[in-house]
N, C-alpha and C. Protein backbone atom coordinates (compact mmCIF):
# COMPACT_ATOMS: atom_id res chain seq x y z
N UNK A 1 -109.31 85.59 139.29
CA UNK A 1 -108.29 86.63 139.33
C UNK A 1 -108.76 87.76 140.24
N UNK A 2 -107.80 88.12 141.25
CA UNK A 2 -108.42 89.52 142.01
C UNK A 2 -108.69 90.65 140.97
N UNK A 3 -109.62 91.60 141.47
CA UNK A 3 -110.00 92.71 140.77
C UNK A 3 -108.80 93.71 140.71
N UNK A 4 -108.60 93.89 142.16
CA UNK A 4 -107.46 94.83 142.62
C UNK A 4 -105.85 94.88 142.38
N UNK A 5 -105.01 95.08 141.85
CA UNK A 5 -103.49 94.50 141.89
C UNK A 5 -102.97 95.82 142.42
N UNK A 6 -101.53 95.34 143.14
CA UNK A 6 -100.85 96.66 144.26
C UNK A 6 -99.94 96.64 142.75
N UNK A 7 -98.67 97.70 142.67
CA UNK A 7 -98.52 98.27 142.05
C UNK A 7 -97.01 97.56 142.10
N UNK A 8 -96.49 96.48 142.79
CA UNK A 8 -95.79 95.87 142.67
C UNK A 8 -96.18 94.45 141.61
N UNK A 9 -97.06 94.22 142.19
CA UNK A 9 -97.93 92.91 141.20
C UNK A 9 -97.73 93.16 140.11
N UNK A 10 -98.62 94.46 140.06
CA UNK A 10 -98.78 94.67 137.91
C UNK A 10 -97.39 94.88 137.28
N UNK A 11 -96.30 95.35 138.40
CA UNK A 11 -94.80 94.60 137.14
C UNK A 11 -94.53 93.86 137.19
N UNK A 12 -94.59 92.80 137.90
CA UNK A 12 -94.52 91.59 137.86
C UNK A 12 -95.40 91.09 136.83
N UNK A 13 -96.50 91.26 136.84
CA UNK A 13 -97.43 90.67 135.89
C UNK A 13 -96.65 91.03 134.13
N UNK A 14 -96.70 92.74 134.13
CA UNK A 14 -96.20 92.77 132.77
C UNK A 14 -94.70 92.20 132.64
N UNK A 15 -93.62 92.01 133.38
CA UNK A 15 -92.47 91.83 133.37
C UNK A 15 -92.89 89.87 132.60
N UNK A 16 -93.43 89.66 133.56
CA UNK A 16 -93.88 87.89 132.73
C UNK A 16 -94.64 87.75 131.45
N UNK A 17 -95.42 88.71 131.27
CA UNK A 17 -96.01 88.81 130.02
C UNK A 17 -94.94 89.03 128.69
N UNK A 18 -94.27 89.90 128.89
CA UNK A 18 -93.20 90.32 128.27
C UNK A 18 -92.30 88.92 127.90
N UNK A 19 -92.08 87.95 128.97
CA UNK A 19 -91.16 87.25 129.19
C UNK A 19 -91.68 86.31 127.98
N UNK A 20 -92.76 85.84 128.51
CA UNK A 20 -93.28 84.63 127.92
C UNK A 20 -93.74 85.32 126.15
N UNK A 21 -93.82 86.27 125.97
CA UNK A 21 -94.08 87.08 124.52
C UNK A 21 -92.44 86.31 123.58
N UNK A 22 -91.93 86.82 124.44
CA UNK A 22 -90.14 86.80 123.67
C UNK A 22 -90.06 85.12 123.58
N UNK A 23 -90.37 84.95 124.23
CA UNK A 23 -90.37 82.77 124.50
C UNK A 23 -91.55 82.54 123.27
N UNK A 24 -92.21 83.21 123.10
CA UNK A 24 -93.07 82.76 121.79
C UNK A 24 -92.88 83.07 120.63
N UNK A 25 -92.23 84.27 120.77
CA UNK A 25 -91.65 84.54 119.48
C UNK A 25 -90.08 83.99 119.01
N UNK A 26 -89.40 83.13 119.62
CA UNK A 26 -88.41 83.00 119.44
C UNK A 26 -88.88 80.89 119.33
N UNK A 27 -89.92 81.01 119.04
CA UNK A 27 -90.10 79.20 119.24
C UNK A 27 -90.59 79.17 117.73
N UNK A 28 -90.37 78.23 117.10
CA UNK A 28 -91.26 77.83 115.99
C UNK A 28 -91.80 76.72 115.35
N UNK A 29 -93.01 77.03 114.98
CA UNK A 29 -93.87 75.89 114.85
C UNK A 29 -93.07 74.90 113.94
N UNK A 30 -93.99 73.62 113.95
CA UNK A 30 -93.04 72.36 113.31
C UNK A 30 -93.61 72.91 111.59
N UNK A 31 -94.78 73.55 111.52
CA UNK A 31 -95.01 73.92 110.21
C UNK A 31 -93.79 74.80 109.42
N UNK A 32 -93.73 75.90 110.19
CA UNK A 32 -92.79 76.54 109.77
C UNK A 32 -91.23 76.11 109.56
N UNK A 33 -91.09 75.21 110.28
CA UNK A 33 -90.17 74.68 110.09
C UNK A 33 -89.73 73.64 108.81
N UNK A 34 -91.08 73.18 108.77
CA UNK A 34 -91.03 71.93 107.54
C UNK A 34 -90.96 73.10 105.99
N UNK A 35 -91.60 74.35 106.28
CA UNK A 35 -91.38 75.27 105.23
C UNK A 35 -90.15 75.79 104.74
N UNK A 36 -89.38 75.95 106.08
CA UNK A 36 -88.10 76.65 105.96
C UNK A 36 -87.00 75.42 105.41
N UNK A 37 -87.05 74.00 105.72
CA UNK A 37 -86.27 73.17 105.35
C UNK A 37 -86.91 73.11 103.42
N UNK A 38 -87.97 73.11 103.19
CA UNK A 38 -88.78 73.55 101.62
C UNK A 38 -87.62 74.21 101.02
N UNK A 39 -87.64 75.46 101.56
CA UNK A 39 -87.04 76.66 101.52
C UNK A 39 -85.45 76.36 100.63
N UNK A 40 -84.85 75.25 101.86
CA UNK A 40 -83.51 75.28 101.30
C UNK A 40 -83.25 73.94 100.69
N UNK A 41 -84.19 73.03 100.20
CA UNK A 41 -83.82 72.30 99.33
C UNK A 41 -83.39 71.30 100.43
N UNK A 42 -84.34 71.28 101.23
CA UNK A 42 -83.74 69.90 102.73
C UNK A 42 -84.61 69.09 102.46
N UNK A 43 -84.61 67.52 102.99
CA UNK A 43 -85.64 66.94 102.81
C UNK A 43 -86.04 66.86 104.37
N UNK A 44 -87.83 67.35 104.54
CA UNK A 44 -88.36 67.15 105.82
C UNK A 44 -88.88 66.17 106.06
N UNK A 45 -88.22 65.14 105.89
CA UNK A 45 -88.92 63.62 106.13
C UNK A 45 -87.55 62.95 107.39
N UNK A 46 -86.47 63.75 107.28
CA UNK A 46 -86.19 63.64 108.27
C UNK A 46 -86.00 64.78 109.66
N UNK A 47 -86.99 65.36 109.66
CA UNK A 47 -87.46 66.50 110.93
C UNK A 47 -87.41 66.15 112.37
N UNK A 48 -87.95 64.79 112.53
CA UNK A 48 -88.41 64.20 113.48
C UNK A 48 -86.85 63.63 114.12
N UNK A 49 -86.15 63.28 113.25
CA UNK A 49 -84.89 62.67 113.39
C UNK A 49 -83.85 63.80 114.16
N UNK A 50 -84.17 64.66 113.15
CA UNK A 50 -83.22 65.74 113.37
C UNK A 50 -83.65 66.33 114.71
N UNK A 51 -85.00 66.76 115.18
CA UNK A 51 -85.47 67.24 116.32
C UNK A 51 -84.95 66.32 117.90
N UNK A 52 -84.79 64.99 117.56
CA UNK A 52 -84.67 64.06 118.79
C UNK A 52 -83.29 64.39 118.55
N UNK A 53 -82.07 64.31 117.66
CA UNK A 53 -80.69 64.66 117.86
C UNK A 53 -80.41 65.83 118.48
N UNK A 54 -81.30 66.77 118.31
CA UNK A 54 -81.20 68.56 118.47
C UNK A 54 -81.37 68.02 120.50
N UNK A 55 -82.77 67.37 120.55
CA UNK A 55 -83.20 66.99 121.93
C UNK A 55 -82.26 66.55 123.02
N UNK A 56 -81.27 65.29 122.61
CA UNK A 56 -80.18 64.47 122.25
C UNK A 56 -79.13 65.29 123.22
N UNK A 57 -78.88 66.37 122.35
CA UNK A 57 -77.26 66.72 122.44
C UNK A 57 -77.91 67.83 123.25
N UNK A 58 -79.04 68.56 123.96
CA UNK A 58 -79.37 69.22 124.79
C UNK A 58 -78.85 68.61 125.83
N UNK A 59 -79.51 67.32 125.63
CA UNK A 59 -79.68 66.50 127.07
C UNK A 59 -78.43 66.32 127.73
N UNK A 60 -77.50 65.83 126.77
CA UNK A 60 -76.05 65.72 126.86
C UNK A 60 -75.32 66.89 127.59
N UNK A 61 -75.43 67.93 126.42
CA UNK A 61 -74.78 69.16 127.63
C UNK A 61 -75.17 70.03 129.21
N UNK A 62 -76.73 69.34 129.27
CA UNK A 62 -76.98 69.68 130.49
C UNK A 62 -76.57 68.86 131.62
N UNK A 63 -75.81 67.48 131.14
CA UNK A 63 -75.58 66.23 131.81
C UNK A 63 -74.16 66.53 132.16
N UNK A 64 -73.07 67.13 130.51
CA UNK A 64 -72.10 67.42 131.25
C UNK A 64 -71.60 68.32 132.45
N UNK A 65 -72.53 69.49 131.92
CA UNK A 65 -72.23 70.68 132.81
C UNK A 65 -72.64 70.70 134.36
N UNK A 66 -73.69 69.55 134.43
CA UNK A 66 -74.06 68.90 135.98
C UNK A 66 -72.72 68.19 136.54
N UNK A 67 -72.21 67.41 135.30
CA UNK A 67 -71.16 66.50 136.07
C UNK A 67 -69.83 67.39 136.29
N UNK A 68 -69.48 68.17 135.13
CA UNK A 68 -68.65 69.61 135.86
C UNK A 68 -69.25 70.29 137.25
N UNK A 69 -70.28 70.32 137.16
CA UNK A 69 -70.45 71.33 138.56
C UNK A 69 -69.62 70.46 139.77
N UNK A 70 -70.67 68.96 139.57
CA UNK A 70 -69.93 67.82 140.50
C UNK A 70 -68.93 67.59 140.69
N UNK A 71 -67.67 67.44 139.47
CA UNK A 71 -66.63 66.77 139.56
C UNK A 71 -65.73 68.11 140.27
N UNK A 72 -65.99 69.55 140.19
CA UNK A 72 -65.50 70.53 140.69
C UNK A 72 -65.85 70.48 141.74
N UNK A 73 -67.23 70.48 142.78
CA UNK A 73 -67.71 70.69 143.83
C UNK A 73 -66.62 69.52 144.89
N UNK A 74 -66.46 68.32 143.96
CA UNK A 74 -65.54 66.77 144.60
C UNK A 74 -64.51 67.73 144.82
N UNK A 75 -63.69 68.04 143.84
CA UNK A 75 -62.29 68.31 143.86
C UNK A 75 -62.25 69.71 144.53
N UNK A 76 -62.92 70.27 145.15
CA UNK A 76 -62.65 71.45 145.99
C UNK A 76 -62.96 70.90 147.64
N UNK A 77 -63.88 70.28 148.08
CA UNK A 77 -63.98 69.20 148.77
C UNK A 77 -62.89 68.57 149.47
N UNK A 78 -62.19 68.13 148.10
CA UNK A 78 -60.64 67.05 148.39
C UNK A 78 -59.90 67.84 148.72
N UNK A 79 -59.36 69.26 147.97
CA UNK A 79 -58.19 69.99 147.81
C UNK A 79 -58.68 70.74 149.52
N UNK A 80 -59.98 70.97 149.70
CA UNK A 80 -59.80 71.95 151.11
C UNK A 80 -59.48 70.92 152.64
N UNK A 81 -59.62 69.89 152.00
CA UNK A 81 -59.49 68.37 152.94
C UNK A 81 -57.84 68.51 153.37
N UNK A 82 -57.31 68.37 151.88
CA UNK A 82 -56.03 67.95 152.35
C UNK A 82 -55.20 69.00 152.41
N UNK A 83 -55.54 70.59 152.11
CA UNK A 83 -55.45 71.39 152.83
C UNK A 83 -55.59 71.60 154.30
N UNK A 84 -56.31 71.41 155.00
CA UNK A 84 -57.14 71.20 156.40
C UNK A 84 -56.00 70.25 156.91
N UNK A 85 -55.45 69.55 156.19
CA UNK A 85 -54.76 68.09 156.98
C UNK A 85 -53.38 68.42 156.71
N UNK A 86 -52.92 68.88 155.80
CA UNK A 86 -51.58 69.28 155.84
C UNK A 86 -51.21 70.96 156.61
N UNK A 87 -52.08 71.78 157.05
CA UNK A 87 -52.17 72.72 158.04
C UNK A 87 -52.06 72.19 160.00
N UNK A 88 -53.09 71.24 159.86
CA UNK A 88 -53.04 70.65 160.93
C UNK A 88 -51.34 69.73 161.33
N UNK A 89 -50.99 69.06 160.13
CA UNK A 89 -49.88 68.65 160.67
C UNK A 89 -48.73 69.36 160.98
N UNK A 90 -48.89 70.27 160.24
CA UNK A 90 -48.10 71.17 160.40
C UNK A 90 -47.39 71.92 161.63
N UNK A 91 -49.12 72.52 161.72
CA UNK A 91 -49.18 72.45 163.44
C UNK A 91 -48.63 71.90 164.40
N UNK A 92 -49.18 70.60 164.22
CA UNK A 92 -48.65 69.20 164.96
C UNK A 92 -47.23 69.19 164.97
N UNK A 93 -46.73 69.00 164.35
CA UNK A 93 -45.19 69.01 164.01
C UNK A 93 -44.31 70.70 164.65
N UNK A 94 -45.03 71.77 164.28
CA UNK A 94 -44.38 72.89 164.87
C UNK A 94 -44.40 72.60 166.70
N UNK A 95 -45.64 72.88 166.82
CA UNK A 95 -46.02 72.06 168.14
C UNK A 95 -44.92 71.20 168.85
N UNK A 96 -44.45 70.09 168.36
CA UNK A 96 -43.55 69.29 168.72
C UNK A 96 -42.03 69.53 169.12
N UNK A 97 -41.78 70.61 168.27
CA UNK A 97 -40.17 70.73 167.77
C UNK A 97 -40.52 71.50 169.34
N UNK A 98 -41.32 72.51 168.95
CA UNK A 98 -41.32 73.83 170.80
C UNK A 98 -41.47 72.95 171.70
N UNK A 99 -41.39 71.31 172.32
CA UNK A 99 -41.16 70.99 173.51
C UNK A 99 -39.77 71.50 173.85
N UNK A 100 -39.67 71.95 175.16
CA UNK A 100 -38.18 71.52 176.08
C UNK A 100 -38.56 70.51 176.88
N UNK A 101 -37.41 69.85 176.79
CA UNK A 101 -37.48 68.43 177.37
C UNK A 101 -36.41 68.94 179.01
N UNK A 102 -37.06 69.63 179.81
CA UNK A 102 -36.16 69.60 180.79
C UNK A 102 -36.55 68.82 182.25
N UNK A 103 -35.25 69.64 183.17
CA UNK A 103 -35.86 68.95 184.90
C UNK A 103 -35.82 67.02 185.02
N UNK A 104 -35.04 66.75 183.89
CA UNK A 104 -35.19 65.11 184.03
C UNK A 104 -34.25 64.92 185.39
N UNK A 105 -34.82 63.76 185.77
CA UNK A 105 -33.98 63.00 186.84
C UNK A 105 -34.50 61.57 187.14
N UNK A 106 -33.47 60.48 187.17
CA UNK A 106 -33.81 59.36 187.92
C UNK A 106 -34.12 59.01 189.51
N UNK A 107 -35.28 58.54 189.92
CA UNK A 107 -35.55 58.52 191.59
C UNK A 107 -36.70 56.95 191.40
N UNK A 108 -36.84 56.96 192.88
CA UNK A 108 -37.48 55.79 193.07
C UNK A 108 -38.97 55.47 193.29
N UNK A 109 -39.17 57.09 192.35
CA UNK A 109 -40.73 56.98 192.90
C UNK A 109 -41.02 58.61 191.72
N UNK A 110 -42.32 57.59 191.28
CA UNK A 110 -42.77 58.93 190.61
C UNK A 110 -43.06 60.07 190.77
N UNK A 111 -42.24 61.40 190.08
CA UNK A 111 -42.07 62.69 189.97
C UNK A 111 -41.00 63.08 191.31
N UNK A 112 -40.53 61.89 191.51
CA UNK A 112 -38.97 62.85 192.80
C UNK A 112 -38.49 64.01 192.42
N UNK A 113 -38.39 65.20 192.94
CA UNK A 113 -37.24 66.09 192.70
C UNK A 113 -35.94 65.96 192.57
N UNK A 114 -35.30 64.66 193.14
CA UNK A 114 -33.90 64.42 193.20
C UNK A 114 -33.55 63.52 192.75
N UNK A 115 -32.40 63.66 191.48
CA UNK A 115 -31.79 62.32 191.00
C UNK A 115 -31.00 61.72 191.67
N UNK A 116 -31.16 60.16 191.63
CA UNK A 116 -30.02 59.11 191.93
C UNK A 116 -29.25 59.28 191.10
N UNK A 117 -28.01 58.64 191.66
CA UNK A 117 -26.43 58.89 190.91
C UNK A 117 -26.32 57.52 190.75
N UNK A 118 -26.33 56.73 192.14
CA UNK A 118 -25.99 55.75 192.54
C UNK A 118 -27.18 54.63 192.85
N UNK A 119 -27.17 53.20 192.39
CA UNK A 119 -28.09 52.63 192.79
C UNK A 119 -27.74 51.10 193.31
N UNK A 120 -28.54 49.89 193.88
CA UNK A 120 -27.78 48.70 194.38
C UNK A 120 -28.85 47.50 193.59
N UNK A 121 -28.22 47.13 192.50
CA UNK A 121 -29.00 46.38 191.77
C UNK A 121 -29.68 44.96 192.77
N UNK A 122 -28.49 44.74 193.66
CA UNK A 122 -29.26 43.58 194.33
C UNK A 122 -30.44 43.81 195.03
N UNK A 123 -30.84 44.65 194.93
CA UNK A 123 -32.45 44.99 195.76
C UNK A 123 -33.12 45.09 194.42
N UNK A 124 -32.80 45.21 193.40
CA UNK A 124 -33.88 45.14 192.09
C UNK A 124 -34.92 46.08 192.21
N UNK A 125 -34.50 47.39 192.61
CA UNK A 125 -35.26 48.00 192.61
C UNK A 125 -35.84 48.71 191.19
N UNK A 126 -37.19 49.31 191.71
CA UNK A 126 -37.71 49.38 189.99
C UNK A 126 -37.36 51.33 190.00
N UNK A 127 -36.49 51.95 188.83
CA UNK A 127 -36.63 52.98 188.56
C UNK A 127 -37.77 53.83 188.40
N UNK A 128 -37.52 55.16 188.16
CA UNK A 128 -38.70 56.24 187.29
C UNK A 128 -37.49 57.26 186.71
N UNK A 129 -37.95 57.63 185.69
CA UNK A 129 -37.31 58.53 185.16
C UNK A 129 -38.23 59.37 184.78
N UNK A 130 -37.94 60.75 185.52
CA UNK A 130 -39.36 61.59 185.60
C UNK A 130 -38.67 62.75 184.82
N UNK A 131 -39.39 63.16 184.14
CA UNK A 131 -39.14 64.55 182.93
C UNK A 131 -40.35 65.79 182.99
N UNK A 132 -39.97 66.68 182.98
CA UNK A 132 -40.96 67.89 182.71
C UNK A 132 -40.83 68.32 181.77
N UNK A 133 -42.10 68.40 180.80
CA UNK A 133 -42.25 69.11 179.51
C UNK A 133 -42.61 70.75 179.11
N UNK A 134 -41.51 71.35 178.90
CA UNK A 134 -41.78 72.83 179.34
C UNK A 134 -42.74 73.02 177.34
N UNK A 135 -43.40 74.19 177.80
CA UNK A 135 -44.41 74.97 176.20
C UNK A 135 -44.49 73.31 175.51
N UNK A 136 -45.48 72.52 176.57
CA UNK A 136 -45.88 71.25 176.05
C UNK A 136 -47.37 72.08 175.33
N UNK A 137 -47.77 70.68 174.30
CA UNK A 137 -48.55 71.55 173.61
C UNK A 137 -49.96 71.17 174.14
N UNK A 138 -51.10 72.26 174.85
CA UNK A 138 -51.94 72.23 175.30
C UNK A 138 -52.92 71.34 174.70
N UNK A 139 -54.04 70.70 175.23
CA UNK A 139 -54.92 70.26 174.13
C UNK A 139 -54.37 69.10 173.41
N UNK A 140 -53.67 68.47 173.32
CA UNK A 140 -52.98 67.57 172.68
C UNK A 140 -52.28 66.20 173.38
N UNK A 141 -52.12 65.42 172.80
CA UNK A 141 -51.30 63.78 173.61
C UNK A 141 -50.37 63.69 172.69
N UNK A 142 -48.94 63.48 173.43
CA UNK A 142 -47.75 62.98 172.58
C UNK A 142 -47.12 61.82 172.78
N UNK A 143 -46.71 61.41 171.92
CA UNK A 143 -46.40 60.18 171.80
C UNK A 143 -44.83 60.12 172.36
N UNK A 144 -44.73 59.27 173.41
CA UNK A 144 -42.78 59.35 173.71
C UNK A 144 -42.45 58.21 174.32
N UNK A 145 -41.10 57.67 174.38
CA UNK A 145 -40.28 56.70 174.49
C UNK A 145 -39.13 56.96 175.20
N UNK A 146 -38.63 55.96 176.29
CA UNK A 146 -37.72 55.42 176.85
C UNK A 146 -36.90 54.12 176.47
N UNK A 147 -35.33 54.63 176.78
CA UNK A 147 -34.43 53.51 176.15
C UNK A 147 -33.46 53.50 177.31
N UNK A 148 -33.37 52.33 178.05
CA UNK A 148 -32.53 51.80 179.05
C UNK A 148 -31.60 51.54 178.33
N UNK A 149 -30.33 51.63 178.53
CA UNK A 149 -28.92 51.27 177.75
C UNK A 149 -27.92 50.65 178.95
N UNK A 150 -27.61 49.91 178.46
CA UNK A 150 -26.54 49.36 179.68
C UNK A 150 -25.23 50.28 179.31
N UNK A 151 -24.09 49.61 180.16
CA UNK A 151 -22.61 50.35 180.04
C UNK A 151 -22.28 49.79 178.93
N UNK A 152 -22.68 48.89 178.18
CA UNK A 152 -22.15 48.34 176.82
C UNK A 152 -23.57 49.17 175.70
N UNK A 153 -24.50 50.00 176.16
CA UNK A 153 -25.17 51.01 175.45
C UNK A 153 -25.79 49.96 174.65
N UNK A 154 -26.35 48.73 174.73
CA UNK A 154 -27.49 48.16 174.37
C UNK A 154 -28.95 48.58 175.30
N UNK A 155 -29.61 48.41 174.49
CA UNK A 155 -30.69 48.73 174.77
C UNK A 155 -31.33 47.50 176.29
N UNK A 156 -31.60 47.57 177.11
CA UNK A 156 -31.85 46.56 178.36
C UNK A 156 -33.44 46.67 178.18
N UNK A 157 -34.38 47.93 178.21
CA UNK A 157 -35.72 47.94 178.45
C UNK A 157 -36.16 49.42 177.36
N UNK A 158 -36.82 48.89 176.79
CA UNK A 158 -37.76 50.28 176.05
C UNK A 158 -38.99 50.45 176.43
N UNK A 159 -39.55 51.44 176.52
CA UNK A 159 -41.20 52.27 177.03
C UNK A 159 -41.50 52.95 175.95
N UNK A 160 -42.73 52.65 175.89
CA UNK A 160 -43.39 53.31 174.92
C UNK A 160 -44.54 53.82 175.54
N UNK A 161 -45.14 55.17 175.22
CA UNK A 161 -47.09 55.46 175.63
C UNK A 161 -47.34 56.52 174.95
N UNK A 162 -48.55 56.98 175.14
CA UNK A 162 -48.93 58.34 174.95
C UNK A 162 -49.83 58.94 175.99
N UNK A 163 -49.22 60.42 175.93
CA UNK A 163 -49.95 61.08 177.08
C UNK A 163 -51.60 61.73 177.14
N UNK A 164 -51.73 61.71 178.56
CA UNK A 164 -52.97 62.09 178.30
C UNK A 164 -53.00 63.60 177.49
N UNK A 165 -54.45 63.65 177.79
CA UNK A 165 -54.62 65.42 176.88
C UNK A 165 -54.10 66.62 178.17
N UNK A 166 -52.55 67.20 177.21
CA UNK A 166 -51.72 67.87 178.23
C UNK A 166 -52.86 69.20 178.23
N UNK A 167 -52.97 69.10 179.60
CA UNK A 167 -53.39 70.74 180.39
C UNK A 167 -53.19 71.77 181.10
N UNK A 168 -51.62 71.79 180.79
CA UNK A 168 -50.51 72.83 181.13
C UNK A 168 -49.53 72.42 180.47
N UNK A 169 -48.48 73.61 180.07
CA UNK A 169 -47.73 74.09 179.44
C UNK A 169 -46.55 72.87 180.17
N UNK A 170 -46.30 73.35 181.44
CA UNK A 170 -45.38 72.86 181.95
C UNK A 170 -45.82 71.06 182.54
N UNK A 171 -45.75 70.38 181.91
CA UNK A 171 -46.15 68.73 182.16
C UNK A 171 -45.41 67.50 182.50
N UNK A 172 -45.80 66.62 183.74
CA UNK A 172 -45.06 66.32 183.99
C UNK A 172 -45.01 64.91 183.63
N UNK A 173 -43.63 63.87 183.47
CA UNK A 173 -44.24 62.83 182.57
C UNK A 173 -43.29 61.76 182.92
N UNK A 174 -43.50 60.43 183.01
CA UNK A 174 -42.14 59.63 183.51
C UNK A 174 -42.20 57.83 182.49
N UNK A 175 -41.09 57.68 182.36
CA UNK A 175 -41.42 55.80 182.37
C UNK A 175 -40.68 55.45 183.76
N UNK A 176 -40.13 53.87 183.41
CA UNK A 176 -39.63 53.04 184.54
C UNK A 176 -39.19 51.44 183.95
N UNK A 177 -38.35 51.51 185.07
CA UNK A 177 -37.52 49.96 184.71
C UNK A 177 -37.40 49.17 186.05
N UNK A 178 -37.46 47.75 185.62
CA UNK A 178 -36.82 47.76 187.10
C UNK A 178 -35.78 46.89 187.09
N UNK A 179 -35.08 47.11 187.85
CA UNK A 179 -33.51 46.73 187.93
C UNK A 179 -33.82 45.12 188.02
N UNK A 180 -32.94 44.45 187.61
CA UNK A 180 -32.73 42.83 187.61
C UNK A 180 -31.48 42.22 188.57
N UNK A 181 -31.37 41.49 189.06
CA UNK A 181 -30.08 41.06 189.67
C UNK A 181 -28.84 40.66 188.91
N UNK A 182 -29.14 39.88 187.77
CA UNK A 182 -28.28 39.73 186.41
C UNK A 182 -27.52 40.94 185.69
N UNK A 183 -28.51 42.11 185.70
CA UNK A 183 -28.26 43.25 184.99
C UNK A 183 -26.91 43.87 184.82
N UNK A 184 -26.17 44.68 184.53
CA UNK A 184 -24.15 45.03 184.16
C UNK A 184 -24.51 45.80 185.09
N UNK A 185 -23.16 45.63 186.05
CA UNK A 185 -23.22 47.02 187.14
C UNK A 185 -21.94 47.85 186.02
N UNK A 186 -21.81 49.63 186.18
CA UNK A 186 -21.70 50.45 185.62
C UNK A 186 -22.50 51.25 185.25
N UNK A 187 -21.86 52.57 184.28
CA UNK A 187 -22.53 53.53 183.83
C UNK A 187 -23.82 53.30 182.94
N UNK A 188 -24.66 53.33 183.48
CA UNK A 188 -26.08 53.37 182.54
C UNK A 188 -26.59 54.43 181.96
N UNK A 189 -27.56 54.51 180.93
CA UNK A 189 -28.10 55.93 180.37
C UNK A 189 -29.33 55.52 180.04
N UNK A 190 -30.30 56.69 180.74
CA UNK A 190 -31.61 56.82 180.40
C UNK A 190 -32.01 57.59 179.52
N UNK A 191 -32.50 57.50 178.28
CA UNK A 191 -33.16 58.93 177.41
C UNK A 191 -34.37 58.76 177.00
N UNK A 192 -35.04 59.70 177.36
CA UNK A 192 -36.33 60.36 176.51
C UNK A 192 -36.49 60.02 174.87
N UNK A 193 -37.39 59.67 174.59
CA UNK A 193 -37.77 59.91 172.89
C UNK A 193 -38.61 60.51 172.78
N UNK A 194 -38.49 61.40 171.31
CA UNK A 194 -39.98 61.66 170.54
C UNK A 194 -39.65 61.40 169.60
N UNK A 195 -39.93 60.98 168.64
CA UNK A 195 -40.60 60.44 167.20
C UNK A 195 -38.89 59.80 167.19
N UNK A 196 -38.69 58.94 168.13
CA UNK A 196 -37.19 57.79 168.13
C UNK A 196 -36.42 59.16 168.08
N UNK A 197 -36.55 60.11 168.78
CA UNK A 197 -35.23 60.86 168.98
C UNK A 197 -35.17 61.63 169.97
N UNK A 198 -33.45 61.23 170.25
CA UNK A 198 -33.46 61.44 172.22
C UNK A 198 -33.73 62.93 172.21
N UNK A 199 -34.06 63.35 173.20
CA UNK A 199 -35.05 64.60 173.58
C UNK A 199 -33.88 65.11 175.43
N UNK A 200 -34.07 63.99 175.96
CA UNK A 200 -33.19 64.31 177.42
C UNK A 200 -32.58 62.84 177.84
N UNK A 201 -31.94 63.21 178.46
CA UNK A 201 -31.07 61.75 179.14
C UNK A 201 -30.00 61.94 180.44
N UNK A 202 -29.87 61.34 181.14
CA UNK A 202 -29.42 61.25 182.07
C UNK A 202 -28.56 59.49 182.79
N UNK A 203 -27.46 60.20 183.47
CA UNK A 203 -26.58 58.70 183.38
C UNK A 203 -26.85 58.57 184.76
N UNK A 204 -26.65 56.87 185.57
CA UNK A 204 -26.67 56.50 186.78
C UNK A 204 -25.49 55.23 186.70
N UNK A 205 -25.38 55.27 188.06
CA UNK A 205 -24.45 53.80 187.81
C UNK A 205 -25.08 52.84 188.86
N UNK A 206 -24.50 51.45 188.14
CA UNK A 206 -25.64 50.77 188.65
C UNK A 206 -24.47 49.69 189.59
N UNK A 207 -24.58 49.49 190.73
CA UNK A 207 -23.29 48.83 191.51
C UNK A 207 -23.95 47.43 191.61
């Protein structure tokens, strides 16, 4: 033991002395105990019994109150999870609705400025239907679809993709078809999808 103690030590020292005093006086011997069961007319032949049940049901409530800590620590875990995931979709979904789907036009080459009106199926040429996505959502890929419709508004060709990770607001984005020689000459319609719902569209006729 050092000779010397700083003046923080020695309360520490008496603060534990103290501690362990109250821990001794509050424990009692198995003698006293076998006296006190004397006392009330108990029989101490079962002490030993009674001490491992007392042991027993310690053990137990320190087991439940671990598995409460656990089963709470899980379920806050879960609840901030699917919190986290129903925020995010949320997002996702607000995100979505703020596209404008404008600037569409049909041309013969990806991102034309100028729509065809008119086209000559016997050259089978292959369309684009180019769209700009205005307050597209940064940071993000969306999922969208094209539906070729003939003049009888069946479906002729569908597109499906997803975009890369948009990095401007204003984005530019297209599918494509290509014309068949068989195909209905008349009014055709091109539209945009997001989540199967038309977004923009535009008509051509097909001679």
């Amino acid at each position: 033991m050092q000779k010397r103690l700083t003046t923080k030590q020695v309360s520490q020292i008496v603060a534990e002395v103290e501690r362990l005093s109250q821990r001794r006086q509050s424990e009692v011997e198995v003698e006293e105990l076998q006296q006190i069961l004397q006392e009330l007319n108990l029989p101490d032949d079962l002490l030993d019994e009674a001490v491992m049940q007392v042991y027993r049901k310690q053990a137990l409530d320190k087991e439940k109150k671990r598995n409460s800590l656990i089963i709470t620590g899980v379920l806050t875990v879960v609840v901030g999870a699917i919190a986290a995931t129903f925020f995010m979709q949320q997002q996702h979904k607000s995100a979505l609705e703020n596209i404008d789907f404008s600037q569409s036009r049909v041309g013969f080459r990806r991102n034309d400025l100028t729509s065809l009106e008119e086209v000559e199926r016997q050259n089978t040429p292959e369309l684009f239907y180019n769209v700009t996505l205005q307050n597209a959502p940064v940071g993000k890929q969306v999922e969208l679809g094209c539906n070729w419709l003939t003049p009888n508004r069946e479906i002729a060709h569908k597109n499906s993709w997803k975009t890369k990770a948009i990095t401007t607001e204003a984005w530019n984005t297209h599918c494509r078809y290509k014309l068949k020689e068989d195909d209905a000459s008349g009014n055709w319609i091109v539209q945009m999808t997001l989540n199967d719902e038309a977004k923009a569209s535009n008509k051509f006729f097909v001679k």
